[in-house]
C-alpha atoms as a PDB file:
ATOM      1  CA  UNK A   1       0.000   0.000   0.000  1.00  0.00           C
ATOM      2  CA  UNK A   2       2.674   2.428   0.891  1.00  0.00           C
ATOM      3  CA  UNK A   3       6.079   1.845  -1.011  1.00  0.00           C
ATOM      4  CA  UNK A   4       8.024   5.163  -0.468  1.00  0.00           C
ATOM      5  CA  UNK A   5       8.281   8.283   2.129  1.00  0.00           C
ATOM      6  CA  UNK A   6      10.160  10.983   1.241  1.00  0.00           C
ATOM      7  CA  UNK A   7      10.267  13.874   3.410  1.00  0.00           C
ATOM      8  CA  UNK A   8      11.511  15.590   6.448  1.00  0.00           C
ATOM      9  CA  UNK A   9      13.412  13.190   8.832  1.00  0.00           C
ATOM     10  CA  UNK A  10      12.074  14.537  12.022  1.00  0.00           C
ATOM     11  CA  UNK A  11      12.758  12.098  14.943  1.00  0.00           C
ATOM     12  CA  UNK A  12      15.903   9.361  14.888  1.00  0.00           C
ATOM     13  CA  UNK A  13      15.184   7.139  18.065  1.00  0.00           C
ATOM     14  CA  UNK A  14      16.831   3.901  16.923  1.00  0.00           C
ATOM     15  CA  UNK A  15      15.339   1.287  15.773  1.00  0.00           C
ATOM     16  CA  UNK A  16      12.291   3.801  14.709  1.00  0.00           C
ATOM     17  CA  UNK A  17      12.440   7.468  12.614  1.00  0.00           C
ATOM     18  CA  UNK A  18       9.402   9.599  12.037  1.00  0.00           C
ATOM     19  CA  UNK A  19       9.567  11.064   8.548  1.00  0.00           C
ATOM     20  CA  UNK A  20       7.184  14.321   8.140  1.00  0.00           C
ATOM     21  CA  UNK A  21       5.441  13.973   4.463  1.00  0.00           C
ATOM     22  CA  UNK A  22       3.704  17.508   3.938  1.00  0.00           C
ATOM     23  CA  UNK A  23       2.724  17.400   8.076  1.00  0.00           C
ATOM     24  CA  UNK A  24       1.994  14.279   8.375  1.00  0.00           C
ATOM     25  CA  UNK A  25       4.339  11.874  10.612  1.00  0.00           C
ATOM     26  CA  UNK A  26       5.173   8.494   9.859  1.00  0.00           C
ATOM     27  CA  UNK A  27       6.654   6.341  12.363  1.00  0.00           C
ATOM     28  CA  UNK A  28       9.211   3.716  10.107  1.00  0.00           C
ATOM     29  CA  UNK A  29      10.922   0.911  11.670  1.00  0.00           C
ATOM     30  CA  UNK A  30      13.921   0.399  10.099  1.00  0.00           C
ATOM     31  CA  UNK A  31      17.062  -1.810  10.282  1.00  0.00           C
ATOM     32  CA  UNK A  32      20.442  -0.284  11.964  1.00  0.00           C
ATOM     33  CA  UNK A  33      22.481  -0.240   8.521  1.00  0.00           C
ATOM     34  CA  UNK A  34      19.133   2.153   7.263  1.00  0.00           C
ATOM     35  CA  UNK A  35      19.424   4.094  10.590  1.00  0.00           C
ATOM     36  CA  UNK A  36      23.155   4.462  10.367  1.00  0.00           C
ATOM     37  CA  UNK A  37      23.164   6.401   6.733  1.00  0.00           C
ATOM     38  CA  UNK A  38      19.922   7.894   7.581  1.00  0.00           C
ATOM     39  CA  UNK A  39      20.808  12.079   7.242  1.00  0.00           C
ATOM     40  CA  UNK A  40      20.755  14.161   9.864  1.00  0.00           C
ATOM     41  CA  UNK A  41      17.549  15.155  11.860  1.00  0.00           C
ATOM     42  CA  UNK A  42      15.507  18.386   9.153  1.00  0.00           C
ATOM     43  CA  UNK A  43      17.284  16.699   6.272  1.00  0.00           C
ATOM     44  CA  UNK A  44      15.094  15.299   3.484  1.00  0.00           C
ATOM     45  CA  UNK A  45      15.040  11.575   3.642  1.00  0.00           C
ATOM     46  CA  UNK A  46      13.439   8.969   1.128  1.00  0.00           C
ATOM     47  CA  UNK A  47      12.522   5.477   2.733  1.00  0.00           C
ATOM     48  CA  UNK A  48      11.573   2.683   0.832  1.00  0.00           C
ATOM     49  CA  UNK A  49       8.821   1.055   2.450  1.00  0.00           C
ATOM     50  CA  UNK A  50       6.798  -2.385   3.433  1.00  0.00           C
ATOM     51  CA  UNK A  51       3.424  -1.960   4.940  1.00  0.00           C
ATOM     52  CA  UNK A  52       2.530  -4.776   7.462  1.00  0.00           C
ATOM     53  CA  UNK A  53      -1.353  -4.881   8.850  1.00  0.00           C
ATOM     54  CA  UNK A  54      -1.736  -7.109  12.159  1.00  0.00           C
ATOM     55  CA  UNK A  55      -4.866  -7.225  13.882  1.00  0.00           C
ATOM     56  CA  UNK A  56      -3.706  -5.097  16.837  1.00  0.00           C
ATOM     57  CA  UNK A  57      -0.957  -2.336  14.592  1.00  0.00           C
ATOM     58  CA  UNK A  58      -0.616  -1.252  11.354  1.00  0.00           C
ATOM     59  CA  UNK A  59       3.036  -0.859  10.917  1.00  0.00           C
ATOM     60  CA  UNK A  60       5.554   0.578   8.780  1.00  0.00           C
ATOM     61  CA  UNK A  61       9.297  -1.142   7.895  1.00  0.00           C
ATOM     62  CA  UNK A  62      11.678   1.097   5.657  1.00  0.00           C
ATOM     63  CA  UNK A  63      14.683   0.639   3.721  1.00  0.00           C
ATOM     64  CA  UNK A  64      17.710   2.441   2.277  1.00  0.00           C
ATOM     65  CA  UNK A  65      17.992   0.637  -0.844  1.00  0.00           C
ATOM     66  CA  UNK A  66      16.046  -1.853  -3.090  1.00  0.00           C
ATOM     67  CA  UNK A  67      17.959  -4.823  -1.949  1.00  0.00           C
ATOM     68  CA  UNK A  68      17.247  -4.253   1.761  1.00  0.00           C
ATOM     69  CA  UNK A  69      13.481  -4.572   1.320  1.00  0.00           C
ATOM     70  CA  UNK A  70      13.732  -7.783  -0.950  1.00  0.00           C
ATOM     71  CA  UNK A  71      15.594  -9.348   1.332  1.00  0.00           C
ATOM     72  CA  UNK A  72      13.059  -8.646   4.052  1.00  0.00           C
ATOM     73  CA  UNK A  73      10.151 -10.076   2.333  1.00  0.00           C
ATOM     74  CA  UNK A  74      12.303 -12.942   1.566  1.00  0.00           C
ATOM     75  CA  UNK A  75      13.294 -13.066   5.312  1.00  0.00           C
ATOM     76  CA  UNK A  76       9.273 -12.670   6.315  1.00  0.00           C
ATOM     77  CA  UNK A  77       7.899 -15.546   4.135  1.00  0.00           C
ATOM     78  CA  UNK A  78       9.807 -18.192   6.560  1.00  0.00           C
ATOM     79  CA  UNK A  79       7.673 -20.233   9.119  1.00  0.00           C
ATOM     80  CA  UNK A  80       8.588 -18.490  12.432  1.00  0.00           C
ATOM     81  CA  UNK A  81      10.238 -15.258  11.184  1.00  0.00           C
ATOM     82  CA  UNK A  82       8.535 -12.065  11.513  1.00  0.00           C
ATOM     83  CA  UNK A  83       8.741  -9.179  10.629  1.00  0.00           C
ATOM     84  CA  UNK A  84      11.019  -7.848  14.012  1.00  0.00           C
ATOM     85  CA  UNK A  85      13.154 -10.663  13.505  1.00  0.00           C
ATOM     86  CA  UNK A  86      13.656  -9.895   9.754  1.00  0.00           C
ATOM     87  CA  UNK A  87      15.097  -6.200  11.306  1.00  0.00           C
ATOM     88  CA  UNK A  88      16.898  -8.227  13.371  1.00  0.00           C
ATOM     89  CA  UNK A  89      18.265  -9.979  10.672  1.00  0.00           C
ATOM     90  CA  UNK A  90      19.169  -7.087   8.795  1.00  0.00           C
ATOM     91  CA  UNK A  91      20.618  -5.089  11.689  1.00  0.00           C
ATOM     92  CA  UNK A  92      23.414  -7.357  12.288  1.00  0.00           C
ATOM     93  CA  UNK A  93      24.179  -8.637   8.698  1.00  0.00           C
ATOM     94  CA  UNK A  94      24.350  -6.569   5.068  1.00  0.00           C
ATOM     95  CA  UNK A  95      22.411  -7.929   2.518  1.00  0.00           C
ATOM     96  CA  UNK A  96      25.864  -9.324   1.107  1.00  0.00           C
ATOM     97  CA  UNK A  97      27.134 -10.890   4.148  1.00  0.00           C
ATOM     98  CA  UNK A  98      23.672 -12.819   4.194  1.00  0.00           C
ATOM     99  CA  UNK A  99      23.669 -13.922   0.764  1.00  0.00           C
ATOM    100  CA  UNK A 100      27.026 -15.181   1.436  1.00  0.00           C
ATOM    101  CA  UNK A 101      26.439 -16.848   4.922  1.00  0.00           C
ATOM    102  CA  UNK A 102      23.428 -18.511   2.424  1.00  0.00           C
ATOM    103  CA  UNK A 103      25.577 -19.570  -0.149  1.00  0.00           C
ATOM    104  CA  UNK A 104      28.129 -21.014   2.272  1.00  0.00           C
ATOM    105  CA  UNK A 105      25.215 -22.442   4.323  1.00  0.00           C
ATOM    106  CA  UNK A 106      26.747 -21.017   7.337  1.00  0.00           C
ATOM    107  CA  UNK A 107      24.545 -21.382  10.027  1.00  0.00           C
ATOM    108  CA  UNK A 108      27.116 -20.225  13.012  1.00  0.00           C
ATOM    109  CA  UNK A 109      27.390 -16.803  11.859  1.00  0.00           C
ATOM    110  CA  UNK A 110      23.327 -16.619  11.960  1.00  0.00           C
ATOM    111  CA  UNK A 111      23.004 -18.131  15.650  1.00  0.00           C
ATOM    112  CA  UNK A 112      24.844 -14.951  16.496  1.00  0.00           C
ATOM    113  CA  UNK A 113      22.289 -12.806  15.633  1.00  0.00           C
ATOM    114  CA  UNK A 114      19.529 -11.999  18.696  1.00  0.00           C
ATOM    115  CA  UNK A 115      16.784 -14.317  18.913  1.00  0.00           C
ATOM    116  CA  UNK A 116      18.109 -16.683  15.938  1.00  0.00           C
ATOM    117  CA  UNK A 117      18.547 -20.660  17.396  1.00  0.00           C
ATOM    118  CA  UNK A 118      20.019 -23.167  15.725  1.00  0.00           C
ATOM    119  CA  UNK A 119      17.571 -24.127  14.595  1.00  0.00           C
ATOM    120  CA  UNK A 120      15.710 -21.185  12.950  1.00  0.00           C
ATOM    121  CA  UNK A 121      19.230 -20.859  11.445  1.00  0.00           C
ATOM    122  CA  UNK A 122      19.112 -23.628   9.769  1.00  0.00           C
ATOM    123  CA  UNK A 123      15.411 -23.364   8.477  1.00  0.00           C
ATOM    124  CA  UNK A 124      16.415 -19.699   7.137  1.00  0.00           C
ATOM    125  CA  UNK A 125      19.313 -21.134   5.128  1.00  0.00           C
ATOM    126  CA  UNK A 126      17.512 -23.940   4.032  1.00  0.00           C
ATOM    127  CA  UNK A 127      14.100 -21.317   2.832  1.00  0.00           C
ATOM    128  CA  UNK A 128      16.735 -18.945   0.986  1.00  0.00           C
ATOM    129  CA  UNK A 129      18.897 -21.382  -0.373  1.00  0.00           C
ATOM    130  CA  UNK A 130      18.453 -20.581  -4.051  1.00  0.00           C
ATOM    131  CA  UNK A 131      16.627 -17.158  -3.195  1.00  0.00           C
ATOM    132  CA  UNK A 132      19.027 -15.018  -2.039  1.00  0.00           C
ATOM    133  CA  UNK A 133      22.508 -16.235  -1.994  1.00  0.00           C
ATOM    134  CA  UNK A 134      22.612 -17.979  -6.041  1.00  0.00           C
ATOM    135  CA  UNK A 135      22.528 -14.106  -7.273  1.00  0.00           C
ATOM    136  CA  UNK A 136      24.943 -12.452  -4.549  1.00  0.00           C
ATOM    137  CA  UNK A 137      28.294 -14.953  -4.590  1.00  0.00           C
ATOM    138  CA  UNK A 138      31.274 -14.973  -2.908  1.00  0.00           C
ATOM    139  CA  UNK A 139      33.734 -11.923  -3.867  1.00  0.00           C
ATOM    140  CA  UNK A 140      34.964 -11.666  -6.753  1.00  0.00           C
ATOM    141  CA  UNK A 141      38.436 -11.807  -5.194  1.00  0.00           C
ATOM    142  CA  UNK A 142      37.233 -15.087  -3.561  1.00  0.00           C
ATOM    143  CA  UNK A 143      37.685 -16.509  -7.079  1.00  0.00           C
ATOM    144  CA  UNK A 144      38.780 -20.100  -6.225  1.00  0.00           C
ATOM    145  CA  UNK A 145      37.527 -23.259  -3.620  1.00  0.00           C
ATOM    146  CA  UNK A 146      41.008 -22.380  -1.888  1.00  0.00           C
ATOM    147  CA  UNK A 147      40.235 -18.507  -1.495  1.00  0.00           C
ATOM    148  CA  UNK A 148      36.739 -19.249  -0.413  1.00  0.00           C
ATOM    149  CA  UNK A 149      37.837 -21.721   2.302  1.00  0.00           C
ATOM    150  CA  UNK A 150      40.573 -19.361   3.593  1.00  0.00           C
ATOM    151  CA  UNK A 151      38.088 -16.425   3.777  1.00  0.00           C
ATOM    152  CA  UNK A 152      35.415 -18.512   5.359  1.00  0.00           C
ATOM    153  CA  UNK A 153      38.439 -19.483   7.805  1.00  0.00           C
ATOM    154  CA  UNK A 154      39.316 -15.843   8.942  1.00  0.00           C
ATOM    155  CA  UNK A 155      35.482 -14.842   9.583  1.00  0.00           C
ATOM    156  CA  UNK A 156      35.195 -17.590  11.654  1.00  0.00           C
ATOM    157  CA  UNK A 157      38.087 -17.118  13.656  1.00  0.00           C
ATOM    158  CA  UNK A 158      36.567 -13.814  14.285  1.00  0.00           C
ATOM    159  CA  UNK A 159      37.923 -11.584  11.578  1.00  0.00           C
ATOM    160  CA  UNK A 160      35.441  -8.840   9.864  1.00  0.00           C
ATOM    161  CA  UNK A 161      34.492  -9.443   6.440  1.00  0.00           C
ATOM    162  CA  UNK A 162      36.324  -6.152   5.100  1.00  0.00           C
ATOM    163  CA  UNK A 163      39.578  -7.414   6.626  1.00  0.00           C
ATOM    164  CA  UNK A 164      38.940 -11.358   5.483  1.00  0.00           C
ATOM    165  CA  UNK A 165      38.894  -9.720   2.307  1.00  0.00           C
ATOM    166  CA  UNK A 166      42.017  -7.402   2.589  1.00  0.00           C
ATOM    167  CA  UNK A 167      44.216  -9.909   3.495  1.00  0.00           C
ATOM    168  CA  UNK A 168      43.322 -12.254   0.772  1.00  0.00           C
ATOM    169  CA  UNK A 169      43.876  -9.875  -1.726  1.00  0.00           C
ATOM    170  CA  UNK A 170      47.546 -10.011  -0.209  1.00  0.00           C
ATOM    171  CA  UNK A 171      47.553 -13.760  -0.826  1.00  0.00           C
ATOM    172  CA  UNK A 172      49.591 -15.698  -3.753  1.00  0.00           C
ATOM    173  CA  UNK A 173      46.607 -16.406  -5.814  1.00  0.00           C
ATOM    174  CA  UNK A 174      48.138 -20.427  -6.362  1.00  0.00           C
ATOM    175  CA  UNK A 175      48.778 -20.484  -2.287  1.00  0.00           C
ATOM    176  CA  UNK A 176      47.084 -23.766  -0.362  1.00  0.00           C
ATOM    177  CA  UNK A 177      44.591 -23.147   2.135  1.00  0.00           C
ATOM    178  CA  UNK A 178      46.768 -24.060   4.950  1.00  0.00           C
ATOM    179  CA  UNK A 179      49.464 -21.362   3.545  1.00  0.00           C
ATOM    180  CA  UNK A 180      47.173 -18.973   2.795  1.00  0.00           C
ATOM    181  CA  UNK A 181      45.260 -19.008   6.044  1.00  0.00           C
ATOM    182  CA  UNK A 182      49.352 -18.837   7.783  1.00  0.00           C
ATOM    183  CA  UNK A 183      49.848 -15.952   5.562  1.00  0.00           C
ATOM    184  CA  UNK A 184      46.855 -14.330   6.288  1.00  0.00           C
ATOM    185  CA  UNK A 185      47.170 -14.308  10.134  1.00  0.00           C
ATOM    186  CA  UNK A 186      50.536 -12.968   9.825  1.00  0.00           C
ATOM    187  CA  UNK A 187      49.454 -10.078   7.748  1.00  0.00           C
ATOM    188  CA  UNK A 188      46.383  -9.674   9.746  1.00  0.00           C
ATOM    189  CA  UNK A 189      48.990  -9.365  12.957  1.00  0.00           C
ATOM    190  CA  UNK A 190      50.520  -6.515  11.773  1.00  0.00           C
END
């Protein structure tokens, strides 16, 4: 019903905004990577939206970009995850991190997410499989099984994405996972 605000941004009280459209207010819930490049409170904003009807609230969900809201109504056609979870969802990860946690069926990543079991983890990779992650792969500097199994080594011994990423760039492109993960960790040291 309604797919875009654009207005005033007149209240930031995280997770929720209130965007003024010609004096009227709408309250949007919206996901902490939205909130976090949201402008500055009097600035003109414009929200991409998803209307959700309940029978006790009428509520609002908005999005930075395009990609954001698919991802959400992919997220809120799976048995047992609403719409708050979805947020949730999006709040911790990008919309690229989850197609590749999808892709590399990597439910331990999810589990760290509030309110996400094991579970629910594994019925969320096992809804999007095909969905989300097929269209959104690994890097393109993640170009071989090696590459991909040394990045998906460094984020799960705690490394960011960003500097997974950086330090495999660094890499011999021809160098063994067990070499490359060595190298890695020294350069990621430094």
């Amino acid at each position: 019903m309604i797919g875009k605000l654009t207005g005033t941004l007149a209240e930031r009280n995280p997770p929720q905004v209130v965007v003024d459209c010609h004096g009227v207010g709408y309250e949007v819930d919206v996901p902490m990577s939205t909130f976090y490049n949201l402008p500055h409170t009097g600035e003109r904003v414009s929200l991409l939206t998803h209307f959700v009807v309940r029978e006790d609230a009428q509520i609002l969900y908005g999005f930075g970009t395009h990609q954001e809201r698919a991802a959400f109504r992919q997220l809120i056609k799976i048995s047992g995850i609403g719409p708050r979870m979805a947020l949730g969802v999006l709040s911790g990860l990008s919309v690229g991190e989850l197609a590749q946690i999808v892709t590399l069926q990597d439910a331990g990543r999810l589990v760290k997410i509030p309110g996400i079991g094991k579970k629910t983890a594994e019925r969320l990779l096992l809804e999007l499989k095909g969905k989300l992650g097929a269209d959104i792969a690994l890097p393109a500097h993640a170009a071989t099984d090696a590459q991909a199994d040394i990045l998906q080594a460094l984020v799960a011994l705690g490394y960011s994405d960003k500097e997974a990423s950086a330090a495999l760039k660094a890499l011999p492109k021809d160098a063994s996972v067990s070499d490359g993960i060595k190298l890695a960790l020294r350069a990621l040291a430094k």
